[in-house]
PDB file of N, CA and C in Angstrom:
ATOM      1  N   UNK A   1     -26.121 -24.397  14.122  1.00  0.00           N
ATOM      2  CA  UNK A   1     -24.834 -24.047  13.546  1.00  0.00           C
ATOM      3  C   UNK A   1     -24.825 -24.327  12.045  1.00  0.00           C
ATOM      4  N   UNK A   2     -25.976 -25.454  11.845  1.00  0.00           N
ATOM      5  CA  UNK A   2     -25.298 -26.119  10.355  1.00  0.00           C
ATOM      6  C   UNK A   2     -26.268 -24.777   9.402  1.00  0.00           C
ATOM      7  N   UNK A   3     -27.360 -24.196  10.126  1.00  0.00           N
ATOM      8  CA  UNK A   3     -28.144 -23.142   9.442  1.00  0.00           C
ATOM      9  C   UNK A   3     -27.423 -21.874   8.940  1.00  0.00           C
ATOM     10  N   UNK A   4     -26.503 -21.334  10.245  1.00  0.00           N
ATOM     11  CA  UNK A   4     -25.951 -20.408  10.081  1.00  0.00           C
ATOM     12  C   UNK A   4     -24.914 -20.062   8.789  1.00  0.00           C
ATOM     13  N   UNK A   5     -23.999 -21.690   9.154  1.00  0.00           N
ATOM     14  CA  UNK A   5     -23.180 -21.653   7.545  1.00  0.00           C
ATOM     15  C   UNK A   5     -23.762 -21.513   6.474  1.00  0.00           C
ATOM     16  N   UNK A   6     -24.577 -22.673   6.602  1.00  0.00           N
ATOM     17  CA  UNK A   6     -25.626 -22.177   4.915  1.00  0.00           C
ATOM     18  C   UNK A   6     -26.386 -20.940   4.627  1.00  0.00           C
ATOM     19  N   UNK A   7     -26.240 -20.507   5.610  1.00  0.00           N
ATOM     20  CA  UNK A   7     -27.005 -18.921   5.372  1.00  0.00           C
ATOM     21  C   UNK A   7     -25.865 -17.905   4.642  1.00  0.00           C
ATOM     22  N   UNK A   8     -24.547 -17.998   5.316  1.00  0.00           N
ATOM     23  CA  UNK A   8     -23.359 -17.338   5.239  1.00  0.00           C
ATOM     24  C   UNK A   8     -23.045 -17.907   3.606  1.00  0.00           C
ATOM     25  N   UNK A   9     -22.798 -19.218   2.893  1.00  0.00           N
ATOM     26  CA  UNK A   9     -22.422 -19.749   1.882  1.00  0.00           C
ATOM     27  C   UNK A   9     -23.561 -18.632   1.207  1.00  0.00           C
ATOM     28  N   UNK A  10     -24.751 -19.070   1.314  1.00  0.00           N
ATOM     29  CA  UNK A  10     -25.661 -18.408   0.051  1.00  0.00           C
ATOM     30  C   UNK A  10     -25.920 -16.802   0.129  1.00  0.00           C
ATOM     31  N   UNK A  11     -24.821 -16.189   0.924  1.00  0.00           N
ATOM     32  CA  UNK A  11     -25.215 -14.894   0.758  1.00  0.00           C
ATOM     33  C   UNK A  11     -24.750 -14.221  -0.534  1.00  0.00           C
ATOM     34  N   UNK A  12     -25.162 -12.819  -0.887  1.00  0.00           N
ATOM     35  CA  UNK A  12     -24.676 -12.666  -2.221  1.00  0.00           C
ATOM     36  C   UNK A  12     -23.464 -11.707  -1.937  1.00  0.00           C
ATOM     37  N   UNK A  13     -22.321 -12.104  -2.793  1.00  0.00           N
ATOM     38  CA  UNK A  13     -21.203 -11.095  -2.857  1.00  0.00           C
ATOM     39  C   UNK A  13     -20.922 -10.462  -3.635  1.00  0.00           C
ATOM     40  N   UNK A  14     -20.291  -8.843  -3.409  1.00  0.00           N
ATOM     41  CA  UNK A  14     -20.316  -7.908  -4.509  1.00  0.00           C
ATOM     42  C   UNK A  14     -18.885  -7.980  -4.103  1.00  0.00           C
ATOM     43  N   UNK A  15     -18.345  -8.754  -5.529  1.00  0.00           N
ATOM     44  CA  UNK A  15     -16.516  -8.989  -5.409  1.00  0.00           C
ATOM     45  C   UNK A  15     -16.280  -7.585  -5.995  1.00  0.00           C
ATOM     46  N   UNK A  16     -16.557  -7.028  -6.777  1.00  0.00           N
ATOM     47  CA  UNK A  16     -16.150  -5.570  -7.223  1.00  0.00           C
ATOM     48  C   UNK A  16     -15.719  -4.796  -5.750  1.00  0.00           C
ATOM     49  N   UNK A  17     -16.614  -4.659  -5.112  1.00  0.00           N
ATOM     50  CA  UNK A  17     -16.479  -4.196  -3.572  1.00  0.00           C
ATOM     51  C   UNK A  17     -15.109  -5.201  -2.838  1.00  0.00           C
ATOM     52  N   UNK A  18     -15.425  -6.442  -2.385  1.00  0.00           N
ATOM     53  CA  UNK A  18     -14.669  -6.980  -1.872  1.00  0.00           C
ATOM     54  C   UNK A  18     -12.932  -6.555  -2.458  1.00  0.00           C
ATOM     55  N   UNK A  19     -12.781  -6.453  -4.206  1.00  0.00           N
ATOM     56  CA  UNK A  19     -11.705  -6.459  -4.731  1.00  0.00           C
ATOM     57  C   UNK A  19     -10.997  -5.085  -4.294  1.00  0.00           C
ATOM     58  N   UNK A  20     -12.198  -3.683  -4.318  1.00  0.00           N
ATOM     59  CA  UNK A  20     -11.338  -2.511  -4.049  1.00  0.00           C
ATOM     60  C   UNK A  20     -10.929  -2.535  -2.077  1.00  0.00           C
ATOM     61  N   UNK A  21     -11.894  -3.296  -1.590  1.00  0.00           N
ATOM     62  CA  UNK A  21     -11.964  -3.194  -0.331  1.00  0.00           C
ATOM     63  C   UNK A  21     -10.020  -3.942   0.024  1.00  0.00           C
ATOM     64  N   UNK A  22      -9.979  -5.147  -0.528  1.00  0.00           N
ATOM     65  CA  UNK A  22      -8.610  -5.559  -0.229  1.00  0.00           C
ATOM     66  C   UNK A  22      -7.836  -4.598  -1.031  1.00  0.00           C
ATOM     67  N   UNK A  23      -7.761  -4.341  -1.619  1.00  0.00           N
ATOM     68  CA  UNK A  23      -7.411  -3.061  -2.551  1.00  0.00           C
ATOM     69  C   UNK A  23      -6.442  -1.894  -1.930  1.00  0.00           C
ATOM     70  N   UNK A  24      -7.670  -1.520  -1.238  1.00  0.00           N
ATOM     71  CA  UNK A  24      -7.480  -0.294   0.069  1.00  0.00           C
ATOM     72  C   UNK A  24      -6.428  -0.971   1.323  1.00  0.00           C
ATOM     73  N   UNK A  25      -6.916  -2.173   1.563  1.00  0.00           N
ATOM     74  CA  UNK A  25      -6.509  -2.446   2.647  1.00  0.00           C
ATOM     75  C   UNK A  25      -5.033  -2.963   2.480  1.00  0.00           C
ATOM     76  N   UNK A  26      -4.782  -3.931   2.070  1.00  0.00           N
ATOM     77  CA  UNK A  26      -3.481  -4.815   2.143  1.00  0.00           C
ATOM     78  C   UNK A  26      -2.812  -3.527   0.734  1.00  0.00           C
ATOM     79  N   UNK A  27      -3.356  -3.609  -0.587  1.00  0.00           N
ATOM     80  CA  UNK A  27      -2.239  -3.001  -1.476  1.00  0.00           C
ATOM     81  C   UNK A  27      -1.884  -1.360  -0.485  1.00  0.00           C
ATOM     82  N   UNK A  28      -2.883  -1.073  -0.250  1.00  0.00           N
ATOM     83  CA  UNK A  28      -2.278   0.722   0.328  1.00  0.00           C
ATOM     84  C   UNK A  28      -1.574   0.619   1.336  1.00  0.00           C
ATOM     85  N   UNK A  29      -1.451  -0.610   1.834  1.00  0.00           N
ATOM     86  CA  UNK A  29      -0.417  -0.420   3.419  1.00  0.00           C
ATOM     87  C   UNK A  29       0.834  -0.813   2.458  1.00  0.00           C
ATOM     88  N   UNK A  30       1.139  -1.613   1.599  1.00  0.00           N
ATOM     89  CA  UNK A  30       2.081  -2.326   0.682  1.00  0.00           C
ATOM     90  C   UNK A  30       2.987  -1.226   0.163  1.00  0.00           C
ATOM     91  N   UNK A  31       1.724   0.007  -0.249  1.00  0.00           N
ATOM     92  CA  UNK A  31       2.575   1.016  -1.251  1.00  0.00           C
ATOM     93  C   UNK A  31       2.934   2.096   0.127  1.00  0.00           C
ATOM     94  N   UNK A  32       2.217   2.032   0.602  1.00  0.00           N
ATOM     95  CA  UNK A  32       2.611   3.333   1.733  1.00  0.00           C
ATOM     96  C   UNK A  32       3.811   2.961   2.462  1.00  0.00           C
ATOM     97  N   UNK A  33       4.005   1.702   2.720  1.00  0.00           N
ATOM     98  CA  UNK A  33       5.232   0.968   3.505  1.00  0.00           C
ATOM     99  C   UNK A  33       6.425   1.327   2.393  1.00  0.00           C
ATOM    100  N   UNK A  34       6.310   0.907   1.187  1.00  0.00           N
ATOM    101  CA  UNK A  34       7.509   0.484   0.218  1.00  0.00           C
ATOM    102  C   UNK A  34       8.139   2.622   0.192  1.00  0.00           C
ATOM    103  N   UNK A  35       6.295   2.964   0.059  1.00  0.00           N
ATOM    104  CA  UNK A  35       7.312   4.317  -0.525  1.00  0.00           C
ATOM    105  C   UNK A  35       7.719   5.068   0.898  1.00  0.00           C
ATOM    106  N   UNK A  36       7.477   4.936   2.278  1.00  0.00           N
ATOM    107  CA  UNK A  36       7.898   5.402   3.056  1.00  0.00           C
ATOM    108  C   UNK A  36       9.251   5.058   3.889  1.00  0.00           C
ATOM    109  N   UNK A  37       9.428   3.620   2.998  1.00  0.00           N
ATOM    110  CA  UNK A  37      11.026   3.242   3.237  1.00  0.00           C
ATOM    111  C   UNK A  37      12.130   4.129   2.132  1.00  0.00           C
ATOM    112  N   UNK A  38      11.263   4.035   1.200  1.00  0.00           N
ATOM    113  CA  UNK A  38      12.187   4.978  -0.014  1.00  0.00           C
ATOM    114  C   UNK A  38      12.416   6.429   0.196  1.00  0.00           C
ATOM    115  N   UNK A  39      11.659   7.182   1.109  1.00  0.00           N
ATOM    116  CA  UNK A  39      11.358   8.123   1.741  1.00  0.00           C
ATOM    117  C   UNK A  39      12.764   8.196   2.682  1.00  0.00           C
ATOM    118  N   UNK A  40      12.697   7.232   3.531  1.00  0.00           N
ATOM    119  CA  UNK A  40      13.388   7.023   4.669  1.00  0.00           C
ATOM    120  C   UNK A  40      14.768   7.241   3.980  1.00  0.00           C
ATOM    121  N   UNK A  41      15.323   5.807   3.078  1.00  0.00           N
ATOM    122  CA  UNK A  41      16.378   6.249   2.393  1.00  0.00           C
ATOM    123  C   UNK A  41      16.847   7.468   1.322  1.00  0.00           C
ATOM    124  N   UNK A  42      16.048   8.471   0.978  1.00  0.00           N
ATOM    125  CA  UNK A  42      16.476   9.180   0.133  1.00  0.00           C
ATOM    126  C   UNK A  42      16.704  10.045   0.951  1.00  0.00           C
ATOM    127  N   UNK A  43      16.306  10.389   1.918  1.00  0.00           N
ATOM    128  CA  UNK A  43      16.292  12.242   2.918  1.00  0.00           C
ATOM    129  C   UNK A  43      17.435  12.024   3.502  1.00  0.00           C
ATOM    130  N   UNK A  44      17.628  11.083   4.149  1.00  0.00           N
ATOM    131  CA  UNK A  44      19.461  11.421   4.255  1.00  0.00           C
ATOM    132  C   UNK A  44      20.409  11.973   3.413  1.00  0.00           C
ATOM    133  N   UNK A  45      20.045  11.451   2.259  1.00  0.00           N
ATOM    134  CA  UNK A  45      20.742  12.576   0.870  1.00  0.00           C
ATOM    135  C   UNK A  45      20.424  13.878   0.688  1.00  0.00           C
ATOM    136  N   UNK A  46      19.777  13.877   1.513  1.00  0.00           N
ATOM    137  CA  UNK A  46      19.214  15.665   1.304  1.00  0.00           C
ATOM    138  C   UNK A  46      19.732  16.215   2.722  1.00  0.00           C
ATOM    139  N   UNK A  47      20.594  16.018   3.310  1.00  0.00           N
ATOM    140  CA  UNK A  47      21.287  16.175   4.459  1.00  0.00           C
ATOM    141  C   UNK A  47      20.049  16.027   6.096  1.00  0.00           C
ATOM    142  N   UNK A  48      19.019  15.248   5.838  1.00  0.00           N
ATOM    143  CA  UNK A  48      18.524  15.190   6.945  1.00  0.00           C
ATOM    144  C   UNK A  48      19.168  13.943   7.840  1.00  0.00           C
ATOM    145  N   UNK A  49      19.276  13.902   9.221  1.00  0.00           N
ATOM    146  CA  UNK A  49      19.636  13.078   9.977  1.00  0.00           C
ATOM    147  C   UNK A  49      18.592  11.372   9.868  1.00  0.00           C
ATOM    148  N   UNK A  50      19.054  10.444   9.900  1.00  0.00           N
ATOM    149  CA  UNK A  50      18.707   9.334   9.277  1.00  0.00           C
ATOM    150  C   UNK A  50      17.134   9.129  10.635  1.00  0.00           C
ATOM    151  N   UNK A  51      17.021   9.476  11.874  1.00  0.00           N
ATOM    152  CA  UNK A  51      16.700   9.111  13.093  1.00  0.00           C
ATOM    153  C   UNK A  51      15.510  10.312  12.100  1.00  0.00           C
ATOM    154  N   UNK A  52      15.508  11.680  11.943  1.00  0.00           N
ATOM    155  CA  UNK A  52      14.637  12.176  11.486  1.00  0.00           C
ATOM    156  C   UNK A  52      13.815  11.990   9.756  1.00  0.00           C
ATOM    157  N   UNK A  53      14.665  11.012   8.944  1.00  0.00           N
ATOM    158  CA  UNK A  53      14.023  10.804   8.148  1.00  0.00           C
ATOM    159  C   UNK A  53      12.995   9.984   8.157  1.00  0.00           C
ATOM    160  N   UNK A  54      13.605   8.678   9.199  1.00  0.00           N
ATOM    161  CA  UNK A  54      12.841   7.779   9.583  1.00  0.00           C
ATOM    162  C   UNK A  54      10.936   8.351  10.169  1.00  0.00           C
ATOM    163  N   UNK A  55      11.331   8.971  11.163  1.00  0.00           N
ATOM    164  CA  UNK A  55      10.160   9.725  11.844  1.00  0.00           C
ATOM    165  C   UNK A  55       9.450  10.240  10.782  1.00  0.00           C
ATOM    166  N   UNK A  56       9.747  11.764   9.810  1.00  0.00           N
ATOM    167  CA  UNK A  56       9.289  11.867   9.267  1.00  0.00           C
ATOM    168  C   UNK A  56       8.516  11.024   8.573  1.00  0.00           C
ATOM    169  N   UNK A  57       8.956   9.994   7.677  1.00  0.00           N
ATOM    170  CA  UNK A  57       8.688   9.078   6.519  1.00  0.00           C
ATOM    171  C   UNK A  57       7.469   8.357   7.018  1.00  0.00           C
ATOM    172  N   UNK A  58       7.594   7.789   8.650  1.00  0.00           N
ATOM    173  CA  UNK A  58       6.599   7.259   8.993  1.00  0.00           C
ATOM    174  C   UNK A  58       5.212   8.196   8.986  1.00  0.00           C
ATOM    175  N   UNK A  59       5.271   9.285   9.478  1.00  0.00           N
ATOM    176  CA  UNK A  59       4.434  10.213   9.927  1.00  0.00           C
ATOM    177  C   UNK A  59       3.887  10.322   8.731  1.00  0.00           C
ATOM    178  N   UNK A  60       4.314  10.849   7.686  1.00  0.00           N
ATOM    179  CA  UNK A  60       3.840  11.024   6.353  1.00  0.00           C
ATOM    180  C   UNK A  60       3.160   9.528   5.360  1.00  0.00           C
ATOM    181  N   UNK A  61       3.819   8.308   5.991  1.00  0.00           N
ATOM    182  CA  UNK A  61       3.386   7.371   5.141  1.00  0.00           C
ATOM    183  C   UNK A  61       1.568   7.046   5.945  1.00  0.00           C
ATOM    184  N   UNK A  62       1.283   7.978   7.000  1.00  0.00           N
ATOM    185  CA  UNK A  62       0.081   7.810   7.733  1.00  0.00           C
ATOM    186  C   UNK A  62      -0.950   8.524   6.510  1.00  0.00           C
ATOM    187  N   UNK A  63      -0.748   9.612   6.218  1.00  0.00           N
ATOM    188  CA  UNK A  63      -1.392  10.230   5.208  1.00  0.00           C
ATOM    189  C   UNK A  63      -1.522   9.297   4.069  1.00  0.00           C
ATOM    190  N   UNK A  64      -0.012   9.047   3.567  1.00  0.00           N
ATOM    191  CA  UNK A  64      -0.278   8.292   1.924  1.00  0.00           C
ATOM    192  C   UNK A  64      -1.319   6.704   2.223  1.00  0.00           C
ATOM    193  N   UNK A  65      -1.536   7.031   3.269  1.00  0.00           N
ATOM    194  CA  UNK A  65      -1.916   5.225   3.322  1.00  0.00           C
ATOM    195  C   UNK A  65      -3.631   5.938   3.100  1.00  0.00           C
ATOM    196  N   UNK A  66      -3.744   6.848   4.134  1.00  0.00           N
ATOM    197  CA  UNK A  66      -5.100   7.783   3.939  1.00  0.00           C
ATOM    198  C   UNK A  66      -5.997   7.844   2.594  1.00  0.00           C
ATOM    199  N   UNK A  67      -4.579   8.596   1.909  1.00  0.00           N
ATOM    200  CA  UNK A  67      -4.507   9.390   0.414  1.00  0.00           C
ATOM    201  C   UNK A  67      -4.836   7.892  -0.426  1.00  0.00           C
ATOM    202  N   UNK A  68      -4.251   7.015   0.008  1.00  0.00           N
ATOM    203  CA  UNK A  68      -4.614   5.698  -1.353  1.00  0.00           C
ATOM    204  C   UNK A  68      -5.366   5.145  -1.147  1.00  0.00           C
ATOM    205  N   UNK A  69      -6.306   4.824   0.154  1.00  0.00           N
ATOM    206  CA  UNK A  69      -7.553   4.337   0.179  1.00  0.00           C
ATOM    207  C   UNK A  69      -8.665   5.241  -0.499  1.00  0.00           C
ATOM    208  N   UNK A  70      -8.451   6.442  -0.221  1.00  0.00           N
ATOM    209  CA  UNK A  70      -9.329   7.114  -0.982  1.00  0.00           C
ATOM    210  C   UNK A  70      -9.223   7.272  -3.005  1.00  0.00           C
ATOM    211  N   UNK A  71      -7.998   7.479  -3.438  1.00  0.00           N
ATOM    212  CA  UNK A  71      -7.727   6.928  -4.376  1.00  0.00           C
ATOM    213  C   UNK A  71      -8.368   5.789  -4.875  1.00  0.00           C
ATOM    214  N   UNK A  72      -8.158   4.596  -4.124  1.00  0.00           N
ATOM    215  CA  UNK A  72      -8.770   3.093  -5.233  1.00  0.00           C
ATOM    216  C   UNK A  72     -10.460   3.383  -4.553  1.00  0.00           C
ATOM    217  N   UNK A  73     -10.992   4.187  -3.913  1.00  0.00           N
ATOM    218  CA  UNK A  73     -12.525   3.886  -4.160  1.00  0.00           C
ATOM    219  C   UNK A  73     -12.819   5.209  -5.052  1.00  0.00           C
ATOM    220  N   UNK A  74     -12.117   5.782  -5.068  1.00  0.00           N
ATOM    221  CA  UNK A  74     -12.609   6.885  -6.490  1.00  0.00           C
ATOM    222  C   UNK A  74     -12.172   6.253  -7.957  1.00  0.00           C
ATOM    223  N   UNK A  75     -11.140   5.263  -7.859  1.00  0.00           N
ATOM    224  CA  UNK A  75     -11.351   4.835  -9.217  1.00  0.00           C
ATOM    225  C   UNK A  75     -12.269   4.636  -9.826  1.00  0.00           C
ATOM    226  N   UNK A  76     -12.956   4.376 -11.207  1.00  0.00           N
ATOM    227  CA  UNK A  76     -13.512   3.953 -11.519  1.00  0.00           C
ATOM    228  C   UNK A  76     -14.236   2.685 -12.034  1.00  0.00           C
ATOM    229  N   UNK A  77     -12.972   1.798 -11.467  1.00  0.00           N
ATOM    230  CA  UNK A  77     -13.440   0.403 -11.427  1.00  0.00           C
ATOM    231  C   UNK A  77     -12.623  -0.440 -10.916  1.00  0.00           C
ATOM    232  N   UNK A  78     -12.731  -1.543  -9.672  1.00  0.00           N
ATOM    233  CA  UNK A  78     -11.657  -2.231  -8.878  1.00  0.00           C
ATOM    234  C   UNK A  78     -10.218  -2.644 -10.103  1.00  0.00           C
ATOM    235  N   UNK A  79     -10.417  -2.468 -11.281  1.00  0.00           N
ATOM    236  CA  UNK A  79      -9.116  -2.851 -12.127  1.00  0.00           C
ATOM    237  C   UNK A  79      -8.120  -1.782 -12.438  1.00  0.00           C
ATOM    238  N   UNK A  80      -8.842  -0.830 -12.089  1.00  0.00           N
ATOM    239  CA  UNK A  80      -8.155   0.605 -12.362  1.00  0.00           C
ATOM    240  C   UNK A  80      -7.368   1.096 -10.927  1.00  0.00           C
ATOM    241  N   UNK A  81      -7.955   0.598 -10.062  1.00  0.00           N
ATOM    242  CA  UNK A  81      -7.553   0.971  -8.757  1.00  0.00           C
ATOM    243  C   UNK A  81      -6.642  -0.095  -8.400  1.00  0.00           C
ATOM    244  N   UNK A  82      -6.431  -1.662  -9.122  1.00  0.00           N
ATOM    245  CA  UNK A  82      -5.388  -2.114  -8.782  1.00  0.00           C
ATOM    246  C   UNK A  82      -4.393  -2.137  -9.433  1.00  0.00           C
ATOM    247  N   UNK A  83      -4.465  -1.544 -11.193  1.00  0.00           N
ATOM    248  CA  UNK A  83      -3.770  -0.952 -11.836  1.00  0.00           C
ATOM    249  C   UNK A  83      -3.188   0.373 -11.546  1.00  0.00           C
ATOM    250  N   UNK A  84      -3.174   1.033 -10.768  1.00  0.00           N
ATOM    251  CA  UNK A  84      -2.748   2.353 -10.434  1.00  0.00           C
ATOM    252  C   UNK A  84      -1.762   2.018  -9.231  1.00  0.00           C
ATOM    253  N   UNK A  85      -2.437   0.917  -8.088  1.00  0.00           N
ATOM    254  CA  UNK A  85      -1.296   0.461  -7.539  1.00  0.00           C
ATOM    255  C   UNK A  85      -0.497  -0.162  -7.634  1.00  0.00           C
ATOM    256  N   UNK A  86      -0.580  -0.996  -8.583  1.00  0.00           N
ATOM    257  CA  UNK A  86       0.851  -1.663  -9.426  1.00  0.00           C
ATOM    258  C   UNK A  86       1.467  -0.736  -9.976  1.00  0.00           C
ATOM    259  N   UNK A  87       1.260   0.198 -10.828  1.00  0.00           N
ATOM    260  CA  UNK A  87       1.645   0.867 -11.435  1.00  0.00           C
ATOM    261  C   UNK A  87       3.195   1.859 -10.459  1.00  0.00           C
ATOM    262  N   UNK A  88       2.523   2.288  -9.567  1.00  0.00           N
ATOM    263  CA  UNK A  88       3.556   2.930  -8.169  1.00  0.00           C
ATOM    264  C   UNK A  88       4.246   2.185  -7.651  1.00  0.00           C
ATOM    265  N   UNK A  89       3.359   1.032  -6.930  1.00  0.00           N
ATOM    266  CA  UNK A  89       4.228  -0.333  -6.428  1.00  0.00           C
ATOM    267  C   UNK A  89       5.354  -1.094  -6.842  1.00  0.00           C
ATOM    268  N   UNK A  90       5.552  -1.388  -8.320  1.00  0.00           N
ATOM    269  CA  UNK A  90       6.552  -1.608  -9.661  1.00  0.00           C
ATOM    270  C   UNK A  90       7.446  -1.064  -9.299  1.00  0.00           C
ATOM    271  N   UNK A  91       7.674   0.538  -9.861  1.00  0.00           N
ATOM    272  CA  UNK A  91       8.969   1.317  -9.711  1.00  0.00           C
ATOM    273  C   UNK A  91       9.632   1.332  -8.433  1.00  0.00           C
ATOM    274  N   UNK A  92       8.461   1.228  -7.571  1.00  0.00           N
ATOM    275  CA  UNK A  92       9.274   1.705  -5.830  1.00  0.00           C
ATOM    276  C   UNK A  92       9.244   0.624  -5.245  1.00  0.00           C
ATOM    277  N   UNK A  93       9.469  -0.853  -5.723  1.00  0.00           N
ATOM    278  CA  UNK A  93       9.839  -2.046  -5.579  1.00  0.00           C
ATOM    279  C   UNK A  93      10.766  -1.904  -5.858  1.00  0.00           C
ATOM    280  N   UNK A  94      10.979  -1.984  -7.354  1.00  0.00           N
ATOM    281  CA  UNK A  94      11.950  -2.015  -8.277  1.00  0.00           C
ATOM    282  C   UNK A  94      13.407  -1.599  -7.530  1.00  0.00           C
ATOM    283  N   UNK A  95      13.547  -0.169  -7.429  1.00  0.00           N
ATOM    284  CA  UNK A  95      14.066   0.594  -6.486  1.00  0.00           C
ATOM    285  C   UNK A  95      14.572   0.068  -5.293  1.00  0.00           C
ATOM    286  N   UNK A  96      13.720  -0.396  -4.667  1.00  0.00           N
ATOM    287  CA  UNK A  96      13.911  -1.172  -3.342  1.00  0.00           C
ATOM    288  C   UNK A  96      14.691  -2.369  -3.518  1.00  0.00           C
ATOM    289  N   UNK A  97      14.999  -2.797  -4.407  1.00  0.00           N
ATOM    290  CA  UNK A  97      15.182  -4.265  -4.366  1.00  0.00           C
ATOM    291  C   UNK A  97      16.761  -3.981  -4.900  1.00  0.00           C
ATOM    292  N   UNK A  98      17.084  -3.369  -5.855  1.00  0.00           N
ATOM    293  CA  UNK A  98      18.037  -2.399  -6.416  1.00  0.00           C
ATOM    294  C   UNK A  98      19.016  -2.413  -5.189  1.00  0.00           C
ATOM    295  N   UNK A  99      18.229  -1.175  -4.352  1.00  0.00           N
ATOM    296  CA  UNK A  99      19.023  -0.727  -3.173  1.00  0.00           C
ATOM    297  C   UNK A  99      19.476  -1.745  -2.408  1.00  0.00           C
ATOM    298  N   UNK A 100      18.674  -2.791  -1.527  1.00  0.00           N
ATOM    299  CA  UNK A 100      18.379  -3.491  -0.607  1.00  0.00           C
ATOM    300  C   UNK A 100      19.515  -2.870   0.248  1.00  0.00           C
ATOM    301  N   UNK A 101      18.438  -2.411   1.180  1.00  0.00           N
ATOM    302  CA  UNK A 101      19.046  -1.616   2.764  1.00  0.00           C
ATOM    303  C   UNK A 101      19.145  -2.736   3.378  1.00  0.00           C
ATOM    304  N   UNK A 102      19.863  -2.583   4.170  1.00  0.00           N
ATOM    305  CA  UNK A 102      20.304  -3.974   5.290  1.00  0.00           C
ATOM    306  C   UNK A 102      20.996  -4.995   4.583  1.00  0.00           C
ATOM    307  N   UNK A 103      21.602  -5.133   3.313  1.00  0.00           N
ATOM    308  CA  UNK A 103      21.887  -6.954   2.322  1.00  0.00           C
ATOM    309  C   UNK A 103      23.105  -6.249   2.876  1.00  0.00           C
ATOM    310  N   UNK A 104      23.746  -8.212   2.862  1.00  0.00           N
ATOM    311  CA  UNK A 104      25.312  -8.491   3.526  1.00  0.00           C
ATOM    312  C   UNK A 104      25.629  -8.302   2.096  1.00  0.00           C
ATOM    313  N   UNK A 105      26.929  -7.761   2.080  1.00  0.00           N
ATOM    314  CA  UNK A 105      27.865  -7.540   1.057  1.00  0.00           C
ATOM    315  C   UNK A 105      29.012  -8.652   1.013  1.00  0.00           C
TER     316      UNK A 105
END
């Protein structure tokens, strides 16, 4: 057992990789969630029924989650790819927090 750890400690890591890899993973579910709630709340304003915006928004936030993993590994460098998701993430926070769906009044 005590071999195995030390084998695992001295392996070599490519954090560039590791950085877009969390990247993809946790930021694109982050932005796909935030903008598919914003989704959710805006289409009712466009006269869709709230039960079908919801559906929709989800269905579609399956793609954007798709669409942004592929995004941060085409960036050109894990800083650009977590700069691009801040960059989206910001405003449609921003927004979100603004709104807050569900806050007691």
């Amino acid at each position: 057992m005590k071999a195995v750890l030390h084998m695992i400690r001295t392996l070599p890591v490519d954090w560039p990789l590791l950085s877009r890899i969390m990247a993809a993973v946790i930021g694109g579910y982050v932005l796909a969630s935030a903008l598919a709630l914003l989704a959710t709340l805006a289409l009712p304003w466009l006269g869709v029924s709230t039960a079908d915006a919801l559906h929709a928004a989800t269905m579609a936030s399956f793609l954007l989650y798709a669409a942004i993993i592929m995004a941060v590994f085409h960036a050109s460098s894990a800083t650009r790819a977590w700069l691009g998701l801040v960059a989206v993430a910001a405003p449609a926070g921003l927004i979100l927090w603004i709104v807050q769906p569900g806050a007691a009044s």
